[in-house]
Protein backbone atom coordinates (compact mmCIF):
# COMPACT_ATOMS: atom_id res chain seq x y z
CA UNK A 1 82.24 17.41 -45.04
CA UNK A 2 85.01 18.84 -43.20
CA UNK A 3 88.16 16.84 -42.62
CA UNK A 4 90.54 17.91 -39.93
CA UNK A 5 94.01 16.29 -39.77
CA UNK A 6 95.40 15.39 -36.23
CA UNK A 7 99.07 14.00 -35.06
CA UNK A 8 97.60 12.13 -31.89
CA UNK A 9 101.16 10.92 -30.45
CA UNK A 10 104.37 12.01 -32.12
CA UNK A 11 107.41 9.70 -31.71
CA UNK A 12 111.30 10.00 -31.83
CA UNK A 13 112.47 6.55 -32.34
CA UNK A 14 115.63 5.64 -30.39
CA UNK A 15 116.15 9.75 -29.64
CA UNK A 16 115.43 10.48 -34.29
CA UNK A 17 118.55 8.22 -34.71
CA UNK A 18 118.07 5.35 -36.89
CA UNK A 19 115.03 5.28 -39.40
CA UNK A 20 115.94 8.90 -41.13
CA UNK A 21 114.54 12.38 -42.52
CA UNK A 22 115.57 14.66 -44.43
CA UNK A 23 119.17 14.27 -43.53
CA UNK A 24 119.82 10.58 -44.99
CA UNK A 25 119.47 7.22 -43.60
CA UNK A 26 120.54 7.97 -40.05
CA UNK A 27 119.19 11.67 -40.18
CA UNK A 28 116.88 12.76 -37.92
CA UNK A 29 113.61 10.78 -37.28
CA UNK A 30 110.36 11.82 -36.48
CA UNK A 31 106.55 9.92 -37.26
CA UNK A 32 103.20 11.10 -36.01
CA UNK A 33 100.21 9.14 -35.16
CA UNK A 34 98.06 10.33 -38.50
CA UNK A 35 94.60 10.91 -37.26
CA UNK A 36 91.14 12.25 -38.85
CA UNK A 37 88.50 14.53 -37.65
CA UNK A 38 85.57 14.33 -40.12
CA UNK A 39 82.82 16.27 -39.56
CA UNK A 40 79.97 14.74 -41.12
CA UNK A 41 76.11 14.84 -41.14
CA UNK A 42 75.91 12.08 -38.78
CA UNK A 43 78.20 13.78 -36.06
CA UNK A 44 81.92 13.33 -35.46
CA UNK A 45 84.32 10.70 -36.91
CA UNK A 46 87.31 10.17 -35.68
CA UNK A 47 90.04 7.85 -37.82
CA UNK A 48 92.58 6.56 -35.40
CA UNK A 49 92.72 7.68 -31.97
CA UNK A 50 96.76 7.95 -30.97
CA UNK A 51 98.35 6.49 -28.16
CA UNK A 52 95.45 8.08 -25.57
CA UNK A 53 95.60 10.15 -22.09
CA UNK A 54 96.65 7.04 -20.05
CA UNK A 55 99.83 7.51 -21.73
CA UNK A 56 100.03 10.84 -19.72
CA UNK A 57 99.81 9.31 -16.29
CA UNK A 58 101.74 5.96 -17.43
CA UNK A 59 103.17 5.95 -20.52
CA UNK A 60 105.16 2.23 -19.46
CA UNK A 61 102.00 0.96 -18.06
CA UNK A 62 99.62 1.70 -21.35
CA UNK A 63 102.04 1.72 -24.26
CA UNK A 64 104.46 -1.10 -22.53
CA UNK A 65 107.87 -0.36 -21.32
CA UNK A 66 109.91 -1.43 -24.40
CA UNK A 67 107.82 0.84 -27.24
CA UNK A 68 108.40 3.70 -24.59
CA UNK A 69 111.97 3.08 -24.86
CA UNK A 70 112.01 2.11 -28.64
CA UNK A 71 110.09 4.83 -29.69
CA UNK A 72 110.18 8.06 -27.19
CA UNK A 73 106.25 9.16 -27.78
CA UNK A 74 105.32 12.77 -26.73
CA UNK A 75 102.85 11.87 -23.96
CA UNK A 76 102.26 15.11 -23.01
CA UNK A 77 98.17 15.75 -22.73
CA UNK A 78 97.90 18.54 -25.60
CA UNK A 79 98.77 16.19 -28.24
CA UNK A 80 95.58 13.41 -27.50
CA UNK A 81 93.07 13.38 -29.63
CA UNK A 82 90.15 13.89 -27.27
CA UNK A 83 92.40 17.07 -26.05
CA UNK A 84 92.28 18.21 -29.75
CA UNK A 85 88.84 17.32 -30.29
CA UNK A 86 87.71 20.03 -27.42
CA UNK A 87 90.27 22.25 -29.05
CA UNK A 88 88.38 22.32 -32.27
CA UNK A 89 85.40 23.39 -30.43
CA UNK A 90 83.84 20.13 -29.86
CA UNK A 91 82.61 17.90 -26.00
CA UNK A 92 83.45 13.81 -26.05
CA UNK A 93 80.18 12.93 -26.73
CA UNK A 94 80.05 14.34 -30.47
CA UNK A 95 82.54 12.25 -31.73
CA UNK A 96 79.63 9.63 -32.28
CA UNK A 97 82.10 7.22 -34.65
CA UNK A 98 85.44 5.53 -34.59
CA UNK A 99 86.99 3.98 -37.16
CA UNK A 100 90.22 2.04 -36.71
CA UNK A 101 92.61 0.55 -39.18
CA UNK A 102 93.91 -1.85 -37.27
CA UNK A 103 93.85 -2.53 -33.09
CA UNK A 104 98.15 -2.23 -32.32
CA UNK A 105 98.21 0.55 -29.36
CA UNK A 106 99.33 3.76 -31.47
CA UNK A 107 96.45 3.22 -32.79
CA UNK A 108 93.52 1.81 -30.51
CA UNK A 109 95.20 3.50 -27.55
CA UNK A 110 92.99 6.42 -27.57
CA UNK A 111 89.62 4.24 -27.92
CA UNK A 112 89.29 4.96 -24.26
CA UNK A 113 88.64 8.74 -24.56
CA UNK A 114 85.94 7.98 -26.72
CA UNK A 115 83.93 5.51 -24.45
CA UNK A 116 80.15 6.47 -26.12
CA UNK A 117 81.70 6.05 -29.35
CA UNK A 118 81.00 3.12 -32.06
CA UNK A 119 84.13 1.41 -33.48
CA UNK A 120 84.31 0.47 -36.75
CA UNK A 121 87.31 -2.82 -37.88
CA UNK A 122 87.30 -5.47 -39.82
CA UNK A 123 85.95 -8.49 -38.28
CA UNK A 124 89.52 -10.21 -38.92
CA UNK A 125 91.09 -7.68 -36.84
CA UNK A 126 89.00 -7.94 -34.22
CA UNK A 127 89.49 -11.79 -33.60
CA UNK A 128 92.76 -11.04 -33.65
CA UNK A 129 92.91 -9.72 -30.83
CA UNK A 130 89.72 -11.90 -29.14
CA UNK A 131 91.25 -15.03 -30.18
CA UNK A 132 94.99 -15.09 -31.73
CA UNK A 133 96.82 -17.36 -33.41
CA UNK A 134 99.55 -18.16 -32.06
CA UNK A 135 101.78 -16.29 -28.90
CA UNK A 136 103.19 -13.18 -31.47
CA UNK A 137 100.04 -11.96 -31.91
CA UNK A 138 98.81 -12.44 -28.49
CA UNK A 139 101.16 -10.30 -27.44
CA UNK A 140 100.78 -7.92 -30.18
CA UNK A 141 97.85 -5.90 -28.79
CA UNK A 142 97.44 -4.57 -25.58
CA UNK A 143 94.14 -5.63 -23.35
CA UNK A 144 94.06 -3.11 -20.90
CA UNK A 145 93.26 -0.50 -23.67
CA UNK A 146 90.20 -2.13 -24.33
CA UNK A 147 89.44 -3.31 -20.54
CA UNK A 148 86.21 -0.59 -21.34
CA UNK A 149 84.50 -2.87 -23.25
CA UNK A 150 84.02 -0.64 -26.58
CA UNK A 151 81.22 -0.78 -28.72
CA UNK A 152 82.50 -3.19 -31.66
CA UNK A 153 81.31 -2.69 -35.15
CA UNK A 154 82.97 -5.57 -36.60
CA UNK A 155 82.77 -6.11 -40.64
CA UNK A 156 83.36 -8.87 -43.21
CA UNK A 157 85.58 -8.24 -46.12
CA UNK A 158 82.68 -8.00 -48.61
CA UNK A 159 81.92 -5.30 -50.56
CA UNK A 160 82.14 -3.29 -54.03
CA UNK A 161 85.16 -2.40 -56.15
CA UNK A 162 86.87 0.59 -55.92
CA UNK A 163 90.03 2.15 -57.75
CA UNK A 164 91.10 -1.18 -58.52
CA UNK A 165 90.26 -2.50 -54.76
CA UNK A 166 87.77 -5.49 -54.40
CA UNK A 167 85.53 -5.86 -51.43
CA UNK A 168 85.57 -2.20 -50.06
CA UNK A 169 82.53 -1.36 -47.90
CA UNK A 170 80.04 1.50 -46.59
CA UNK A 171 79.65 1.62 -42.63
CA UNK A 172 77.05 1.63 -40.57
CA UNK A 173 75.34 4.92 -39.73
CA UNK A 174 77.87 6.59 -41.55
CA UNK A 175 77.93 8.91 -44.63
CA UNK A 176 78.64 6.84 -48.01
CA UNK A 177 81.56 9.03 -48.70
CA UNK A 178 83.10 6.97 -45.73
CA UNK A 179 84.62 3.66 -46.95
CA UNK A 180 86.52 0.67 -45.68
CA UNK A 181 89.51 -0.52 -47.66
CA UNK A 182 90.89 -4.10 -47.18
CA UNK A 183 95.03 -4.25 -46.54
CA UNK A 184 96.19 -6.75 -44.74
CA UNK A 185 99.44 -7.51 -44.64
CA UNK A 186 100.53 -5.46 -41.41
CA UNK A 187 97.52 -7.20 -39.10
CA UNK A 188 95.67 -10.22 -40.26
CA UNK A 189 92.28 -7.58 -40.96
CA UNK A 190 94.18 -4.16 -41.42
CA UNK A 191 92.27 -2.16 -43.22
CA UNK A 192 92.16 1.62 -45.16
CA UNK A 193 90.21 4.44 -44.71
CA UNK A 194 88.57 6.12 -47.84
CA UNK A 195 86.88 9.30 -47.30
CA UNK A 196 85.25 11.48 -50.27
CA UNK A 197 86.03 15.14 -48.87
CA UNK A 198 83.94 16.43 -52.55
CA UNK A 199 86.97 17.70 -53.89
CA UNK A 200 89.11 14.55 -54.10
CA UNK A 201 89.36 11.18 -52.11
CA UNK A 202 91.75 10.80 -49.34
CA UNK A 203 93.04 7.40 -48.32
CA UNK A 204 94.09 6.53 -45.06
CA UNK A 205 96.35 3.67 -45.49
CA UNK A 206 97.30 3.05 -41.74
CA UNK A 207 100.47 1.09 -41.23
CA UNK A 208 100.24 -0.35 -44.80
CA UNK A 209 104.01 1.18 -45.26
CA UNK A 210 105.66 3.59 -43.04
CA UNK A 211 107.08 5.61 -45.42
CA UNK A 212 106.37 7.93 -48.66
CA UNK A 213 108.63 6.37 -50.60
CA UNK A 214 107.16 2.70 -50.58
CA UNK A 215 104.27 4.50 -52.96
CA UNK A 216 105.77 8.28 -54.77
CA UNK A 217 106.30 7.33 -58.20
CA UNK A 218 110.14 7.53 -58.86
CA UNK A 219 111.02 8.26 -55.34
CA UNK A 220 113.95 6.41 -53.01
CA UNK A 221 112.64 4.18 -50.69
CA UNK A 222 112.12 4.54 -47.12
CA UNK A 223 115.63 4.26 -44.64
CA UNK A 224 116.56 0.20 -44.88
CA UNK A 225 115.97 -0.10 -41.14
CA UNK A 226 112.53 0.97 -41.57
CA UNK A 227 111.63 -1.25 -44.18
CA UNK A 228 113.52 -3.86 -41.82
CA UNK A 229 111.23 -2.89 -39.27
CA UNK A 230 108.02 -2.91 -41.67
CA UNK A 231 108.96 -6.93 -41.86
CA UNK A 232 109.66 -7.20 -38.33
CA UNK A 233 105.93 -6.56 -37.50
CA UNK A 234 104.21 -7.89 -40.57
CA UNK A 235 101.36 -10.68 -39.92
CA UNK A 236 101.24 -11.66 -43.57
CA UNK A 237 104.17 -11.30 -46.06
CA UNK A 238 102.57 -12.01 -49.54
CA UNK A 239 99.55 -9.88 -48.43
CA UNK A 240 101.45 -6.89 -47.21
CA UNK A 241 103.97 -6.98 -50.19
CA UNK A 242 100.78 -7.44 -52.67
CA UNK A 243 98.53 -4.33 -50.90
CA UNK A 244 101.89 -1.99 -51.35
CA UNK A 245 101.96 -2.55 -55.17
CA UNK A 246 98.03 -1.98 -55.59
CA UNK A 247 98.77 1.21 -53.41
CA UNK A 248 101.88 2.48 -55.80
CA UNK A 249 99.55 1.22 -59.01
CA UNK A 250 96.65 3.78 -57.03
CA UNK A 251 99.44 6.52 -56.71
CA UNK A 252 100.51 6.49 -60.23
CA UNK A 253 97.19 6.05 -62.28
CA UNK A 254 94.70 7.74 -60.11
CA UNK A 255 97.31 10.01 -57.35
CA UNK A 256 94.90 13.13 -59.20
CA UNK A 257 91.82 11.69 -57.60
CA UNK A 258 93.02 9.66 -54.77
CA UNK A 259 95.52 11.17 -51.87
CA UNK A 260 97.34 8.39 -50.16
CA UNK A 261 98.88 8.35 -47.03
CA UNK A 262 100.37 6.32 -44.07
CA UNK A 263 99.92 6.27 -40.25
CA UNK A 264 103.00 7.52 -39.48
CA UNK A 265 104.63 9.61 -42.18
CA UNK A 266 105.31 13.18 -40.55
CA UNK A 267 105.65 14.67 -44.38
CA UNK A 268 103.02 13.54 -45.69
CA UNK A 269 101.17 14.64 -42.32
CA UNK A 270 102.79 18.34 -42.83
CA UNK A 271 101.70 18.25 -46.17
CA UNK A 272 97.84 17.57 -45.56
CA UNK A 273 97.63 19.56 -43.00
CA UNK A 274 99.16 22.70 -44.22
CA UNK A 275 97.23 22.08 -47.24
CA UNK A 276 100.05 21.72 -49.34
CA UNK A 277 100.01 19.36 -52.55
CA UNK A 278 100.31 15.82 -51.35
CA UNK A 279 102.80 14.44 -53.57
């Protein structure tokens, strides 16, 4: 198994003003869209998908006007996945799998590049956005990115233990070293992405936190506007607070065996990629 790691939509919130880098708390700020390319025995599969080619042609129309303005996304076309998918040597049609932790449009954007695909969420996610609660999640996802009627895999939270997770879950037509990882909190059925690479597990933890320092051992927390913003878009409170601790408790007593990391992190993306050490 071959795992390829992808930044399908880089952002520069507010011009890299307010949530930080390396230069302090209003340093310079960059995230990525943190995207897999696994290349397994049963074709492609692609974790995440970015913000999508639409964004090329209309970035207001498909992302909405106020995340364009909020969060300055690099629309150009070399940065989709599908574009880096054909980069890699590969056509559309061999990414046979999608797996999503959660529907919010830097995420689910690109589902429309991959229209042959099968997509893989958590049942709760999906009614989120087929039937939502109340008017803040109705306006939380965006239709038109799903206006091509994808092919739904949709999953109960069932399943076996794992590191100290309860109810994580094998996918349909999909290698075993491919797992599903409850974390709500974010979304009503957010979810993690577990993947088995033979030398270590790697954990996709999606927009579980935003940034590094919500899970290093010992290390400062993320910018306090982030973490403000963390809150801002949180579905459930208890159950986002209570998935972060279980994800700092993985970090510290298995971070040897298990490699955690966030959707939108652009160190921890530079450090997976480059193939440096991840913590």
């Amino acid at each position: 198994m071959r795992v390829h790691h992808l930044d399908c939509g880089t952002m520069r919130p507010l011009g890299g003003r307010f949530v930080g880098g390396a230069g302090g708390p209003f340093g310079r700020a960059e995230m990525v869209c943190h995207c897999l390319l696994i290349e397994t025995r049963a074709g492609l599969v692609l974790v995440e998908t970015g913000i999508g080619t639409p964004a090329v042609r209309n970035a207001a129309g498909w992302l909405g006007a106020g995340f364009v303005t909020m969060m300055k996304p690099d629309t150009h076309s070399a940065g989709s996945a599908v574009h880096q998918v054909k980069a890699l040597g590969h056509t559309v049609e061999d990414v046979r799998h999608v797996v999503l932790t959660h529907l919010d449009l830097d995420h689910a954007g690109g589902l429309v590049d991959f229209p042959h695909a099968t997509v893989h969420v958590y049942a709760r996610e999906l009614d989120s956005f087929l039937s939502p609660r109340d008017a803040r999640e109705r306006k939380r996802y965006r239709a038109g990115q799903f206006a091509h009627d994808p092919r739904w895999n949709p999953y109960s939270e069932h399943g076996e233990p794992w590191f100290g997770f309860e109810a994580v879950r094998e996918l349909d037509g999909l290698p075993p070293e491919i797992l599903l990882v409850p974390l709500a909190g974010h979304t009503r059925g957010h979810a993690g992405v577990a993947v088995d690479t033979g030398s270590g597990w790697l954990l996709h933890a999606g927009d579980s936190y935003f940034h590094r320092g919500t899970v290093e051992t010992g290390a400062r927390p993320g910018p306090p506007l982030l973490r403000g913003f963390e809150t801002l878009v949180q579905a459930e409170k208890h159950a986002r607070l209570a998935n972060q601790r279980r994800l700092r408790e993985l970090v510290r007593e298995h971070g040897e065996e298990v490699t955690v990391f966030s959707a939108h992190d652009a160190v921890e993306f530079r450090r997976l990629r480059d193939g440096a050490p991840a913590r």
